[in-house]
N, C-alpha and C. Protein backbone atom coordinates (compact mmCIF):
# COMPACT_ATOMS: atom_id res chain seq x y z
N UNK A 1 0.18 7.86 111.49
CA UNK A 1 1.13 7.65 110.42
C UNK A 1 0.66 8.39 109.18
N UNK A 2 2.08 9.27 108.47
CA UNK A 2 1.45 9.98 107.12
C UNK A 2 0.89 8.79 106.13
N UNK A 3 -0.16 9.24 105.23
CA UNK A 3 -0.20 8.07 103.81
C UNK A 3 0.99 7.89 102.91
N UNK A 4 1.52 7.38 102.94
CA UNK A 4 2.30 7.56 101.60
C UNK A 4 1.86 6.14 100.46
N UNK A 5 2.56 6.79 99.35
CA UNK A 5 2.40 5.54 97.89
C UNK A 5 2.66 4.24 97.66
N UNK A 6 3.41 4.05 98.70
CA UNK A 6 4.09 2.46 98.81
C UNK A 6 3.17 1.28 99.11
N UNK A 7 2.42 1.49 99.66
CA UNK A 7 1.23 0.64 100.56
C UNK A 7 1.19 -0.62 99.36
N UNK A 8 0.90 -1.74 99.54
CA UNK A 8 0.61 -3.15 98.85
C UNK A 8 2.13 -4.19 98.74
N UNK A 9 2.06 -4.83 97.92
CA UNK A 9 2.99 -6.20 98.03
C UNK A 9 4.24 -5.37 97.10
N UNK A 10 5.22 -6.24 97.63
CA UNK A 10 6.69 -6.05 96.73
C UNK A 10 7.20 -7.10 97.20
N UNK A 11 7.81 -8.00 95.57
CA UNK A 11 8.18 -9.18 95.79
C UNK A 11 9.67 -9.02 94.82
N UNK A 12 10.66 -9.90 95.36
CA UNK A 12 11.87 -10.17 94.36
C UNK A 12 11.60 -10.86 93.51
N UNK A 13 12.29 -10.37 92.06
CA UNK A 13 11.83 -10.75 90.63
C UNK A 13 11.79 -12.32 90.50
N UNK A 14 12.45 -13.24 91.90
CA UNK A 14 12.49 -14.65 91.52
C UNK A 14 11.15 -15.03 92.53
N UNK A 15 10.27 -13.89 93.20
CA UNK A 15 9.27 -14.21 93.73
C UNK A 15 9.26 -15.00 94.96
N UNK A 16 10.75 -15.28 95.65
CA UNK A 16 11.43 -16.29 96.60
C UNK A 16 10.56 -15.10 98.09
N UNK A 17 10.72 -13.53 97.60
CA UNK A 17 10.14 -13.08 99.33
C UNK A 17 9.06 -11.98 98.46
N UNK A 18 8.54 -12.23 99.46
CA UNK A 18 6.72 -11.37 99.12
C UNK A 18 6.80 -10.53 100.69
N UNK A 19 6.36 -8.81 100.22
CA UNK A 19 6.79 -8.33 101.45
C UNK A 19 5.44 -7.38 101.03
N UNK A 20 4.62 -7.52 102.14
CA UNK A 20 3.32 -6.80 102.00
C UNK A 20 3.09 -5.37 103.27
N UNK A 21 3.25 -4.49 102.57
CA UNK A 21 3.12 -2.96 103.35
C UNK A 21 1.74 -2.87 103.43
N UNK A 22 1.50 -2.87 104.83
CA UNK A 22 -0.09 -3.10 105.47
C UNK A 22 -0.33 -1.08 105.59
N UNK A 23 -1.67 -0.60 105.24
CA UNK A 23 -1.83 0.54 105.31
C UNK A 23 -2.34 1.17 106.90
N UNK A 24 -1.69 -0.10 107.97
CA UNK A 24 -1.86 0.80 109.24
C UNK A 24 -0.44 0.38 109.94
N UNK A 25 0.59 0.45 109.06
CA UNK A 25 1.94 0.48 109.28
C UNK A 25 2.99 -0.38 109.94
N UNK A 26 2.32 -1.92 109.54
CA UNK A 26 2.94 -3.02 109.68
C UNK A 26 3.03 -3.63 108.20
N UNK A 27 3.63 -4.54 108.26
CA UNK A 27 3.82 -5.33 107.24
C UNK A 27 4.13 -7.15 107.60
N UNK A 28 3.97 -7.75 106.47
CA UNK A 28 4.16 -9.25 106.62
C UNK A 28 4.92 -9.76 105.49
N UNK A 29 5.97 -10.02 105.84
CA UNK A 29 7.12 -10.57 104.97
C UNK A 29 7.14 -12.29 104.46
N UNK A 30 6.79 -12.95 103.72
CA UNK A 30 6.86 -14.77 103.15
C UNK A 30 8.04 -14.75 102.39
N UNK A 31 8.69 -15.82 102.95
CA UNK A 31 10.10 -16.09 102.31
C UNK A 31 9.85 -17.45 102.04
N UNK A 32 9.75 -17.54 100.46
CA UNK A 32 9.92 -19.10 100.02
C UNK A 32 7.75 -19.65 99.93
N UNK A 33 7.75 -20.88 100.88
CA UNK A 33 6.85 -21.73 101.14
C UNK A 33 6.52 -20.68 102.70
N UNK A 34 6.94 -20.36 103.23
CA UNK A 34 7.19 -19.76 105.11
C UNK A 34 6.35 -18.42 104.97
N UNK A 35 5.08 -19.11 104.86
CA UNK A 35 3.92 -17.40 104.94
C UNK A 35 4.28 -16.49 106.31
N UNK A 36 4.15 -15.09 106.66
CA UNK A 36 4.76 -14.43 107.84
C UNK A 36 6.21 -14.96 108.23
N UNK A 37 6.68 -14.69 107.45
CA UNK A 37 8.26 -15.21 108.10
C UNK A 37 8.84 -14.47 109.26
N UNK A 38 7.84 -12.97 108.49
CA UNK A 38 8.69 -11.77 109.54
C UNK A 38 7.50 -10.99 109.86
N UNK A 39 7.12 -10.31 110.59
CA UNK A 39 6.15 -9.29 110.97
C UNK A 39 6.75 -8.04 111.50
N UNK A 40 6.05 -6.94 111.43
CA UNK A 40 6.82 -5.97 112.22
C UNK A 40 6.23 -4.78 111.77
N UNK A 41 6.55 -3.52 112.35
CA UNK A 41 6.07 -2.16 111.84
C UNK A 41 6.99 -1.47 110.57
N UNK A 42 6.65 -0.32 110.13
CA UNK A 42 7.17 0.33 109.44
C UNK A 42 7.18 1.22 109.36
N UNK A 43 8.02 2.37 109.43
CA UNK A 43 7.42 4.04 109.21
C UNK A 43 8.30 4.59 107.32
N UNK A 44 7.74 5.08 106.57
CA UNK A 44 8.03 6.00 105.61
C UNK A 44 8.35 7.41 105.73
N UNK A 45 9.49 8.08 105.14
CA UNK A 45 9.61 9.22 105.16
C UNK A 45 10.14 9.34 104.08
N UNK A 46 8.96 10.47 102.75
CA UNK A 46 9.83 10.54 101.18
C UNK A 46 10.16 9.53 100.85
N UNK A 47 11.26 9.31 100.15
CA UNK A 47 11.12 8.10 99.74
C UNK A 47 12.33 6.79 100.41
N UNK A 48 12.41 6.83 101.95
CA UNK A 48 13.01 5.87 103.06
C UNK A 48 11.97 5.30 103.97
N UNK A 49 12.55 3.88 103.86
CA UNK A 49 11.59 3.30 105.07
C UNK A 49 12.21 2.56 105.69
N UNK A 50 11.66 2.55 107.16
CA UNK A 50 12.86 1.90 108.49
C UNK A 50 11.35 0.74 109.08
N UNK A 51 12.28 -0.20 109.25
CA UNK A 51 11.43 -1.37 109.47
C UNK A 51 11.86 -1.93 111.00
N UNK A 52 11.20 -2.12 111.41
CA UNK A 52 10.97 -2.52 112.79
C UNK A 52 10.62 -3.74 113.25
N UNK A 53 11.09 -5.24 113.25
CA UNK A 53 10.61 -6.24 113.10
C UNK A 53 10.19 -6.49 114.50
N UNK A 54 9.32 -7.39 114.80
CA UNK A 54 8.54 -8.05 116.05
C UNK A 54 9.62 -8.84 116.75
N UNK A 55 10.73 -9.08 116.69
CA UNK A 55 11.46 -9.45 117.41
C UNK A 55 12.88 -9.15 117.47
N UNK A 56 12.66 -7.71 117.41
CA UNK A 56 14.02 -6.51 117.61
C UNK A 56 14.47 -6.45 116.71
N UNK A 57 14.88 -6.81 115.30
CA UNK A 57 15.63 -6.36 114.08
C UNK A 57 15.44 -5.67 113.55
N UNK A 58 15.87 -4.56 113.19
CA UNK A 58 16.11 -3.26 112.25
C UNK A 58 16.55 -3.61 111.15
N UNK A 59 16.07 -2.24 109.88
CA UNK A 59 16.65 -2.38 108.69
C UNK A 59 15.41 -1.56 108.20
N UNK A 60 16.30 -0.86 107.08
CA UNK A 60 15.84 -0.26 106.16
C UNK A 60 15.84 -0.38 104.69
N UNK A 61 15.21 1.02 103.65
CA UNK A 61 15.69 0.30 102.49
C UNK A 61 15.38 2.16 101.38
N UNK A 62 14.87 1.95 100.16
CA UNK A 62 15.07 3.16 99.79
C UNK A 62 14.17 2.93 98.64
N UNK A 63 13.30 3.67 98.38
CA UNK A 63 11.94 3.25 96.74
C UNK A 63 12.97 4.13 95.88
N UNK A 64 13.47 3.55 94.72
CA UNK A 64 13.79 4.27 94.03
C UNK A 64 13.14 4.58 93.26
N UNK A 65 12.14 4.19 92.72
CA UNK A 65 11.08 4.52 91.93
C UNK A 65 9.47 4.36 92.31
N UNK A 66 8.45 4.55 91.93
CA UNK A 66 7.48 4.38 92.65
C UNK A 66 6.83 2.20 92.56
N UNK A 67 7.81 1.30 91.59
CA UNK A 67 7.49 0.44 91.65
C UNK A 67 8.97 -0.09 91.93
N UNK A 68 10.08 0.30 92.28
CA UNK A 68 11.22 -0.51 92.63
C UNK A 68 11.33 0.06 94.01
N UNK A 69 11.82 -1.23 95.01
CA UNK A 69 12.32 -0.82 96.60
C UNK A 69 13.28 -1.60 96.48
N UNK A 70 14.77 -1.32 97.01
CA UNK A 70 16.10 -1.54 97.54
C UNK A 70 15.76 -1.48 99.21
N UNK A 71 16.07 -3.08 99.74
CA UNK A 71 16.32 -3.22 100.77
C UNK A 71 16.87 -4.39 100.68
N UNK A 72 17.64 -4.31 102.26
CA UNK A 72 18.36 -5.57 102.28
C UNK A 72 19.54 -6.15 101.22
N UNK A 73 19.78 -5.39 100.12
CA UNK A 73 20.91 -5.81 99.12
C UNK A 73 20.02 -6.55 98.60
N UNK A 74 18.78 -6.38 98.36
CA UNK A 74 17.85 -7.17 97.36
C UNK A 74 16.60 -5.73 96.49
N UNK A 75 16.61 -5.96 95.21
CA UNK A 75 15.38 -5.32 94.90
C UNK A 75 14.18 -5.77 94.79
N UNK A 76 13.13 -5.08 94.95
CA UNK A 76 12.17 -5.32 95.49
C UNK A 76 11.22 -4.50 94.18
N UNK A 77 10.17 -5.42 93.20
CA UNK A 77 9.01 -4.50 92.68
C UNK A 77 7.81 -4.66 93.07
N UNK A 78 7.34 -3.93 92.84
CA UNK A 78 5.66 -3.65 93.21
C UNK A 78 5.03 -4.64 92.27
N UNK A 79 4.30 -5.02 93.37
CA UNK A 79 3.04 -6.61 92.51
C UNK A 79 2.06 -5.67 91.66
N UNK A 80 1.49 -5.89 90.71
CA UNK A 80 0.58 -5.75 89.84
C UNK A 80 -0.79 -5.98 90.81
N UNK A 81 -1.73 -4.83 90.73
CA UNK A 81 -2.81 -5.39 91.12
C UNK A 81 -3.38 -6.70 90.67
N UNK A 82 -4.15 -7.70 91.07
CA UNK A 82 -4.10 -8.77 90.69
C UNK A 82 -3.28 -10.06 89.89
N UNK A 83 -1.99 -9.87 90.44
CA UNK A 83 -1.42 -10.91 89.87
C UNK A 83 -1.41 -11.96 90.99
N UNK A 84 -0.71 -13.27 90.06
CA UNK A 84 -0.97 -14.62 90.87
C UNK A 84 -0.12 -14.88 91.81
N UNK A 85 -0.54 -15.35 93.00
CA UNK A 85 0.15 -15.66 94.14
C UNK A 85 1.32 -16.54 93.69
N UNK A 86 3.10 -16.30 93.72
CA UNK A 86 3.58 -17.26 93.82
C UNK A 86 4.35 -17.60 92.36
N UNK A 87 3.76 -16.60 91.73
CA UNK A 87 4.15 -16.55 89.68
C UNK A 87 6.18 -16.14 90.35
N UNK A 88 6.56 -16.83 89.01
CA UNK A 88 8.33 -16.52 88.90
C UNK A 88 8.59 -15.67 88.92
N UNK A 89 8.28 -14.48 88.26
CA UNK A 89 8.91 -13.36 88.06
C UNK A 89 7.79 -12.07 88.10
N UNK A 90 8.77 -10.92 88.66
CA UNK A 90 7.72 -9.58 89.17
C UNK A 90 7.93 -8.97 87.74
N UNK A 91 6.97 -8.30 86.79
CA UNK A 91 7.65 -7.22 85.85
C UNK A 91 7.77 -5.72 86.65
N UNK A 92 9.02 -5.42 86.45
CA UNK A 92 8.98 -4.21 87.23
C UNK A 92 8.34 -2.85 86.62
N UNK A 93 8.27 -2.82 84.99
CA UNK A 93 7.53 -2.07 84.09
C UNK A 93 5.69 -2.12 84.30
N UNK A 94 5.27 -2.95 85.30
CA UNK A 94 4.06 -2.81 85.39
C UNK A 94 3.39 -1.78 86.36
């Protein structure tokens, strides 16, 4: 798999799903209280990524910026290195 920039957590600004891009091209999705809700692979190309879940579901999504991801009809920002597990809100300016 190429490296690309995306690699670490992206959570929705109400912090309800935490979606962690693993750097050997899986990821682990927590929705809510429900740690691993979803598991599955991922491949990147520029700035698209197609997700491959562990129990056949597809879907993709699109980085529009290097800290915002659009997937699912939800946006998605990039966690701050060290912020707190579980805090309300993502700043997407970080």
């Amino acid at each position: 798999m190429t490296p690309h920039p995306y690699v670490g957590m992206w959570v929705t600004a109400d912090g309800h799903i935490r979606q962690q891009l693993l750097a050997n091209g899986r990821y682990d999705e927590a929705r809510g209280a429900r740690a691993s809700a979803y598991r599955g692979r991922y491949e990147v190309s520029g700035t698209h990524i197609d997700y491959w879940d562990d129990t056949g579901f597809t879907a993709d999504g699109e980085f529009v910026s290097e800290n915002e991801l659009h997937h699912g009809g939800m946006t998605f920002f990039r966690e701050a290195a060290g912020a707190v597990a579980g805090s309300s809100t993502a700043d997407p300016n970080e």
